[in-house]
N, C-alpha and C. Protein backbone atom coordinates (compact mmCIF):
# COMPACT_ATOMS: atom_id res chain seq x y z
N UNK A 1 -28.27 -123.04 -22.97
CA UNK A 1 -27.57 -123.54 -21.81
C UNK A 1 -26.17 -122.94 -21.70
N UNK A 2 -25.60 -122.88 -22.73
CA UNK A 2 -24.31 -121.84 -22.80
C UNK A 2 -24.51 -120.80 -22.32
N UNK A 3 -25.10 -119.91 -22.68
CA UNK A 3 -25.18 -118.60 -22.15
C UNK A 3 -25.24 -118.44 -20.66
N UNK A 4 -26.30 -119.19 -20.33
CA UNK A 4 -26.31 -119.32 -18.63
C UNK A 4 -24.97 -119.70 -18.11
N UNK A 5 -24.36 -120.69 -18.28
CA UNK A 5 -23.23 -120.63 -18.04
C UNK A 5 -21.89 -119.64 -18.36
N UNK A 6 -21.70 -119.07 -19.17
CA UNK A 6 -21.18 -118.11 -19.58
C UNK A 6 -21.24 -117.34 -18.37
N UNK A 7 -22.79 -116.94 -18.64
CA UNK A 7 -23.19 -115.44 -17.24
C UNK A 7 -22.62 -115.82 -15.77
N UNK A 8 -22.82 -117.34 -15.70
CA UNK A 8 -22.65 -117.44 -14.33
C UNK A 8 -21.24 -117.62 -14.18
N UNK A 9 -20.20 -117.90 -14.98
CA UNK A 9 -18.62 -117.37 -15.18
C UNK A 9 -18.16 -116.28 -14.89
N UNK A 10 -19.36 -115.10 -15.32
CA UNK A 10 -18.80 -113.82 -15.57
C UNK A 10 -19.50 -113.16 -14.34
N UNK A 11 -20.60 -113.32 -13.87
CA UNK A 11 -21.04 -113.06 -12.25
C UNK A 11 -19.98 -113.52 -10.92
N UNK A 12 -19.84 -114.79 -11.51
CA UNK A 12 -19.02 -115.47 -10.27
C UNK A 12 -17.23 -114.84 -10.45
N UNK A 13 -16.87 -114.23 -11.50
CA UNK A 13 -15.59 -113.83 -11.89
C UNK A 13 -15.89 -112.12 -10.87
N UNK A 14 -16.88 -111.73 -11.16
CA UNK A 14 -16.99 -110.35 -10.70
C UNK A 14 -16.97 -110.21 -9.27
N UNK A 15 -17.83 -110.86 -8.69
CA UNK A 15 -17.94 -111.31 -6.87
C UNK A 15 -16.63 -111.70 -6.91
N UNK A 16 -15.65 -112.32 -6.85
CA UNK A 16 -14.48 -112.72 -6.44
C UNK A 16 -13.90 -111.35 -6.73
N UNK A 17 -14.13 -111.01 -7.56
CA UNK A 17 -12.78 -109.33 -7.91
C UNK A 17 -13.22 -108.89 -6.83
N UNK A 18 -14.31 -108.60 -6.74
CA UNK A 18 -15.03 -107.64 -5.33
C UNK A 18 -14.74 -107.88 -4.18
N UNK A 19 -14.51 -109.24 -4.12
CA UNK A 19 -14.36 -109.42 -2.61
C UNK A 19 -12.41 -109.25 -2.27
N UNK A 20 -11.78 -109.56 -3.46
CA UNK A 20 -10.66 -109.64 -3.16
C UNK A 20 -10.45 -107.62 -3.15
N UNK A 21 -11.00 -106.67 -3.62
CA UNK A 21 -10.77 -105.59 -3.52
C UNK A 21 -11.09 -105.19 -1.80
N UNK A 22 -12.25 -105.45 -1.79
CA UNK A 22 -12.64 -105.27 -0.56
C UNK A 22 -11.70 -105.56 0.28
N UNK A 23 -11.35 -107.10 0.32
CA UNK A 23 -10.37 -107.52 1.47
C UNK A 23 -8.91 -106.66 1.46
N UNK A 24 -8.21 -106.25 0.29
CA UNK A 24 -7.44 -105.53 -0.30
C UNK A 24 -7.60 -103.73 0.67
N UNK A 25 -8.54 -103.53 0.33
CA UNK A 25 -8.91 -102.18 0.71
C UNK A 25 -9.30 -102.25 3.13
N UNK A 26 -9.59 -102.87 3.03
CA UNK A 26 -9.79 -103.50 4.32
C UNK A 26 -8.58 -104.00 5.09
N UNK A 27 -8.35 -105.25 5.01
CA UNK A 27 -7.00 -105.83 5.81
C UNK A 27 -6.08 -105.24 5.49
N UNK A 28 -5.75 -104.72 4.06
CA UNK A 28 -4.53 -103.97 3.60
C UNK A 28 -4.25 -102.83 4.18
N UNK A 29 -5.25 -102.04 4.70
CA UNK A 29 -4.72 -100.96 5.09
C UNK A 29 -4.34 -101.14 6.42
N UNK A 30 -4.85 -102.19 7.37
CA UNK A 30 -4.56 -102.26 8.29
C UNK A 30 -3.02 -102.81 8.62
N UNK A 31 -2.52 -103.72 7.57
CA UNK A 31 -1.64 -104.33 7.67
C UNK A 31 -0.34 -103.00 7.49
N UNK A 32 -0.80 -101.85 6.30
CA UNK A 32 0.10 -101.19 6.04
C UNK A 32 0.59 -100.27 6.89
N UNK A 33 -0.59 -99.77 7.84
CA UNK A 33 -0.75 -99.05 9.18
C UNK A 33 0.26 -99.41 10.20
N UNK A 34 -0.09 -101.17 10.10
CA UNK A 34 0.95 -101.49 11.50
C UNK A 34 2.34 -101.81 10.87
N UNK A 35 2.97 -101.59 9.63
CA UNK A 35 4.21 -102.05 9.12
C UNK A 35 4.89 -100.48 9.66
N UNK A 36 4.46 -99.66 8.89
CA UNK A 36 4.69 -97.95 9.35
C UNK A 36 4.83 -97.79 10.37
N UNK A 37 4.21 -97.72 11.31
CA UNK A 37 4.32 -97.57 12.85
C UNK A 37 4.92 -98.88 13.67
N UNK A 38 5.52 -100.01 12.58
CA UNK A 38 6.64 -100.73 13.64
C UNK A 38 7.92 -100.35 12.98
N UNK A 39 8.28 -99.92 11.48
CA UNK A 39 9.31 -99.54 10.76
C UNK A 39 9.97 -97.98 10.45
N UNK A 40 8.53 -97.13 10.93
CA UNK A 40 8.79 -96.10 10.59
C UNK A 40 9.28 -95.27 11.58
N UNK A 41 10.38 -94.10 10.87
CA UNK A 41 11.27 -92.87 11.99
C UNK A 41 10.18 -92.36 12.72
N UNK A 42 10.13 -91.95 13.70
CA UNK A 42 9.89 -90.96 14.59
C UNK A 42 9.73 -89.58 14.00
N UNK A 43 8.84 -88.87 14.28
CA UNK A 43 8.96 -87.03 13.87
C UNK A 43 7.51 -86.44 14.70
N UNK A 44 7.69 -85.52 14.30
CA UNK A 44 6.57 -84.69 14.58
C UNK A 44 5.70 -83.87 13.87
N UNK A 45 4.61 -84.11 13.77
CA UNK A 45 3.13 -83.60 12.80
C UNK A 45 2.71 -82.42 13.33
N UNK A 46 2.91 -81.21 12.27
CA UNK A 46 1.79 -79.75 12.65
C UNK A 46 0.66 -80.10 11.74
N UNK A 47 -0.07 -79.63 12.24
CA UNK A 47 -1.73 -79.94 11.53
C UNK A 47 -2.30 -78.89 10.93
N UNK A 48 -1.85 -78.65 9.34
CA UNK A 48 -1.96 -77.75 8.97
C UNK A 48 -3.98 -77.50 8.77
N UNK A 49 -4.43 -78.59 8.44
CA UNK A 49 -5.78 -78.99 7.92
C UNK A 49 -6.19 -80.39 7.94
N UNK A 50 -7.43 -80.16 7.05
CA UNK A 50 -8.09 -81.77 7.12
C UNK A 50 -9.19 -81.66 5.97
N UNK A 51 -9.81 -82.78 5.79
CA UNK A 51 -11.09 -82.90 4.79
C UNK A 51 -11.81 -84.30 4.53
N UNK A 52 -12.79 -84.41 4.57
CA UNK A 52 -13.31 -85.51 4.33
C UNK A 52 -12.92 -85.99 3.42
N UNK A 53 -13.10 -87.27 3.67
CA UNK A 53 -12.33 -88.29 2.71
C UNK A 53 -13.98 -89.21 2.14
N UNK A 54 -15.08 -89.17 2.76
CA UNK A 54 -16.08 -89.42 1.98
C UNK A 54 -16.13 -90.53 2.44
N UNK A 55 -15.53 -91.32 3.27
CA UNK A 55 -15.46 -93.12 3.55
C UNK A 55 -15.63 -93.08 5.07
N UNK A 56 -15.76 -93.79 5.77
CA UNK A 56 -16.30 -94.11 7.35
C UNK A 56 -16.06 -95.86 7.55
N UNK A 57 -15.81 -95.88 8.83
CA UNK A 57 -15.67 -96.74 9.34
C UNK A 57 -16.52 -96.97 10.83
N UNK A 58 -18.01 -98.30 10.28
CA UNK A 58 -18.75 -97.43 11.44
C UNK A 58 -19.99 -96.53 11.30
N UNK A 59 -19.53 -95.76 12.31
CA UNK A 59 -20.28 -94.45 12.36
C UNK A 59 -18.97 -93.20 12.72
N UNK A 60 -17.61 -93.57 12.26
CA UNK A 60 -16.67 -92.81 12.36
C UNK A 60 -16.24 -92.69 11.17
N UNK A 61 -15.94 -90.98 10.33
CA UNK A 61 -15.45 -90.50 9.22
C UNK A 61 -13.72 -91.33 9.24
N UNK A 62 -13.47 -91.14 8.24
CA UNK A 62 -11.99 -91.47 7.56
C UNK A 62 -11.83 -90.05 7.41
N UNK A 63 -10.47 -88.73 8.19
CA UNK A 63 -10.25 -88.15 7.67
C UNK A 63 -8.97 -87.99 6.56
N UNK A 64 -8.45 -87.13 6.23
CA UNK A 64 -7.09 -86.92 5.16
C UNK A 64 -7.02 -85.65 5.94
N UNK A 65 -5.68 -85.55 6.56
CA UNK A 65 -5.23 -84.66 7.33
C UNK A 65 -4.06 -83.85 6.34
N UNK A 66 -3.65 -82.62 6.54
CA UNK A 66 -2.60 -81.97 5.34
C UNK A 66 -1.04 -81.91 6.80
N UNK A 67 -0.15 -82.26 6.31
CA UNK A 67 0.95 -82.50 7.65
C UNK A 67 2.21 -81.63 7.14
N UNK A 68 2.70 -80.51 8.30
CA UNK A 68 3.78 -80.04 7.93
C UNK A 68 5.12 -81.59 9.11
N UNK A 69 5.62 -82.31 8.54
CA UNK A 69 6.43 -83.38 9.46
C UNK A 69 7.91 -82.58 9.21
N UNK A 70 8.25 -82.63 10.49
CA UNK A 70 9.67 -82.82 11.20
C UNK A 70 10.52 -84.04 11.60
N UNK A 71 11.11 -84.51 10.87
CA UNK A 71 11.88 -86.19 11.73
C UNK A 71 12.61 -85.62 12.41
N UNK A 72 12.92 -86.59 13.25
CA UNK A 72 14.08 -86.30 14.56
C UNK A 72 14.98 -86.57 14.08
N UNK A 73 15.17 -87.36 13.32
CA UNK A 73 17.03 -87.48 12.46
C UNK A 73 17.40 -86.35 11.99
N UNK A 74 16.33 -85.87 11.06
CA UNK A 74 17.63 -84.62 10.09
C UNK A 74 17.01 -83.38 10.18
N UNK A 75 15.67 -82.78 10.70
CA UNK A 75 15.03 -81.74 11.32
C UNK A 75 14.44 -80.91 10.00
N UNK A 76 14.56 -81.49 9.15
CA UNK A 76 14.14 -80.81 8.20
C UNK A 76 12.56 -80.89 7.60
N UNK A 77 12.14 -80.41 7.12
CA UNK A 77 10.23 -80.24 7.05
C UNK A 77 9.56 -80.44 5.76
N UNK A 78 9.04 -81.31 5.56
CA UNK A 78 8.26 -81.42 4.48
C UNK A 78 6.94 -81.43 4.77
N UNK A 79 6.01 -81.56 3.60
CA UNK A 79 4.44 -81.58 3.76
C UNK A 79 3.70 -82.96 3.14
N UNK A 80 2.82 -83.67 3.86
CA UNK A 80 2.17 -84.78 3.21
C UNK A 80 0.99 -84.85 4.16
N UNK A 81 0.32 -85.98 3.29
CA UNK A 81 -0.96 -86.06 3.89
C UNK A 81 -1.23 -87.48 4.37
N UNK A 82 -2.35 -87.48 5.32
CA UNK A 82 -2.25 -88.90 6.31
C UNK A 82 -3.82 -89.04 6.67
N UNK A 83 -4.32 -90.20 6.10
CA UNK A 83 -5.53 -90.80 6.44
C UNK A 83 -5.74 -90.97 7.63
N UNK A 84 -6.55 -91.11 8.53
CA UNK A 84 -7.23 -91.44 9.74
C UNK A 84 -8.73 -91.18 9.77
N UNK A 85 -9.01 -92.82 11.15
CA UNK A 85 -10.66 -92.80 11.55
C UNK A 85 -10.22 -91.63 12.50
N UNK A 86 -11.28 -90.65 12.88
CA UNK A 86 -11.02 -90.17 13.92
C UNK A 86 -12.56 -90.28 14.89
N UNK A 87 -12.51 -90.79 15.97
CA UNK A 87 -14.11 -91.00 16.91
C UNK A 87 -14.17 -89.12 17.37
N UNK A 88 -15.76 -89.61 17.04
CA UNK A 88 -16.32 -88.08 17.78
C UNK A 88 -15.42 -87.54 19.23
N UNK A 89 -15.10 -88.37 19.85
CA UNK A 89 -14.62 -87.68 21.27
C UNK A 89 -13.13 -87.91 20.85
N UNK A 90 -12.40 -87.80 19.98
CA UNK A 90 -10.77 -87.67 19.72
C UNK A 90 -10.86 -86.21 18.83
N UNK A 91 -11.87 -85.76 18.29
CA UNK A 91 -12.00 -84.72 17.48
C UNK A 91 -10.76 -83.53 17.84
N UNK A 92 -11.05 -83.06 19.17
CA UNK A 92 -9.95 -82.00 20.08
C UNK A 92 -8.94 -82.34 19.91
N UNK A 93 -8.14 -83.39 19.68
CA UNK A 93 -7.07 -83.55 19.54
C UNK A 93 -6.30 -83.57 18.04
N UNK A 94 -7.22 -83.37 17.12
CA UNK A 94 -6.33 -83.42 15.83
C UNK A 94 -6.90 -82.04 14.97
N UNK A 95 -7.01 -80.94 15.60
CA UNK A 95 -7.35 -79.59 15.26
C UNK A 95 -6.18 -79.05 14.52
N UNK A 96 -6.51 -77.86 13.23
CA UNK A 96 -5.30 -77.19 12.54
C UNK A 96 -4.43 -76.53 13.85
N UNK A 97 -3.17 -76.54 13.37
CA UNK A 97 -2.00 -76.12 14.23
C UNK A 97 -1.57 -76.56 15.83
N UNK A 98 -2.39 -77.69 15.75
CA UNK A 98 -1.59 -78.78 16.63
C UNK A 98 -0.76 -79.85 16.55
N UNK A 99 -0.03 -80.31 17.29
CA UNK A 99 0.92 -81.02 16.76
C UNK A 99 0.99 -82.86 17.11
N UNK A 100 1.33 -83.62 16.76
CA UNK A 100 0.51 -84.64 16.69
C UNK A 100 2.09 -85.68 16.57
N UNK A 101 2.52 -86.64 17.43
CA UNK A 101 3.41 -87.59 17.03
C UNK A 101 2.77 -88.10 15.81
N UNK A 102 4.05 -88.54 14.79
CA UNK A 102 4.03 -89.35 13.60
C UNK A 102 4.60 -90.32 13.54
N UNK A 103 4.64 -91.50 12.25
CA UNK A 103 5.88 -92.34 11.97
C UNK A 103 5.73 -91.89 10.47
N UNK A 104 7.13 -92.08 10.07
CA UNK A 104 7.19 -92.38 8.46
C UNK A 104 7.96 -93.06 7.49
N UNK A 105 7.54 -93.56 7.03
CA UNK A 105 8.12 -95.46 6.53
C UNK A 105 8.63 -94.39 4.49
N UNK A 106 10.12 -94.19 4.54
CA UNK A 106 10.19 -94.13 3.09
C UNK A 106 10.52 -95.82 2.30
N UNK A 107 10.42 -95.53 1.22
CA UNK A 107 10.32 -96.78 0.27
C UNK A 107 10.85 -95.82 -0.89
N UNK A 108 12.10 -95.83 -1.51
CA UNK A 108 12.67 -95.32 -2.35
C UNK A 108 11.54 -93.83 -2.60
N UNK A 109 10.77 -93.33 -3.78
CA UNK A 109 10.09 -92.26 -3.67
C UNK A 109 8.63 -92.23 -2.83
N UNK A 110 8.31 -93.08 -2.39
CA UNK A 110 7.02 -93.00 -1.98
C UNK A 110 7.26 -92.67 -0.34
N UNK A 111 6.28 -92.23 0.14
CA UNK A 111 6.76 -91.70 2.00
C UNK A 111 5.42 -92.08 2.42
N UNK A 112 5.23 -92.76 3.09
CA UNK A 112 4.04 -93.24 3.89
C UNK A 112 3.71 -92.90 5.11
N UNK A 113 3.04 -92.30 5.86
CA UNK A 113 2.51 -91.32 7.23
C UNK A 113 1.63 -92.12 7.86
N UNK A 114 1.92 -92.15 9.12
CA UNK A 114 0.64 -92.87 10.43
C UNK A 114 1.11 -91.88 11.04
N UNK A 115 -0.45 -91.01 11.73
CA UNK A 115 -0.56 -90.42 13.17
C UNK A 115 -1.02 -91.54 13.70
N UNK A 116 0.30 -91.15 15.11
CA UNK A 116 -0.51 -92.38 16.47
C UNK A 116 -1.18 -91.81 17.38
């Protein structure tokens, strides 16, 4: 009778991790999406590349885009990379060497990117 109980401790411990990852991986990103794009500078995205990111939302890929960004404050250029769903009919618009409004939210070393 122990054991069963035990297992069902350690089943029911595992489903809760899962779900709290899930929700984590899910609402979180959404939440982090809209903090960036209400906090973050202004600049501008060249589109150097892209690549699957292996995850979908849907029947729409998650890409990882490669970004040469420009802010409008200090004009100077760095490179990072920026997740996005992109739908089959937005495809044309996020092609290498186009340019794409950004936001970008720093947090002491970390720099966080939304294309809008």
């Amino acid at each position: 009778m122990a054991i069963v109980l035990v297992v069902a401790v350690v089943l029911g411990l595992l489903v809760l991790v899962g779900l709290v990852a899930l929700f984590r991986w899910t609402v979180g990103a959404d939440e982090r999406r809209a903090k960036v794009l209400a906090r973050g500078e202004a600049g501008t995205a060249r589109i150097l590349g892209w690549e699957q990111t292996g995850a979908s939302h849907g029947r729409h890929d998650i890409l990882r885009f490669t970004l040469a960004i420009r802010l409008q404050s200090d004009g100077a250029e760095f490179q990072a990379t920026a997740d996005r769903l992109v739908r089959p009919m937005e495809a044309p618009l996020f092609q290498a060497g186009m340019q794409r409004p950004v936001r970008v939210l720093r947090d002491g070393e970390r720099v966080q990117v939304e294309l809008e």
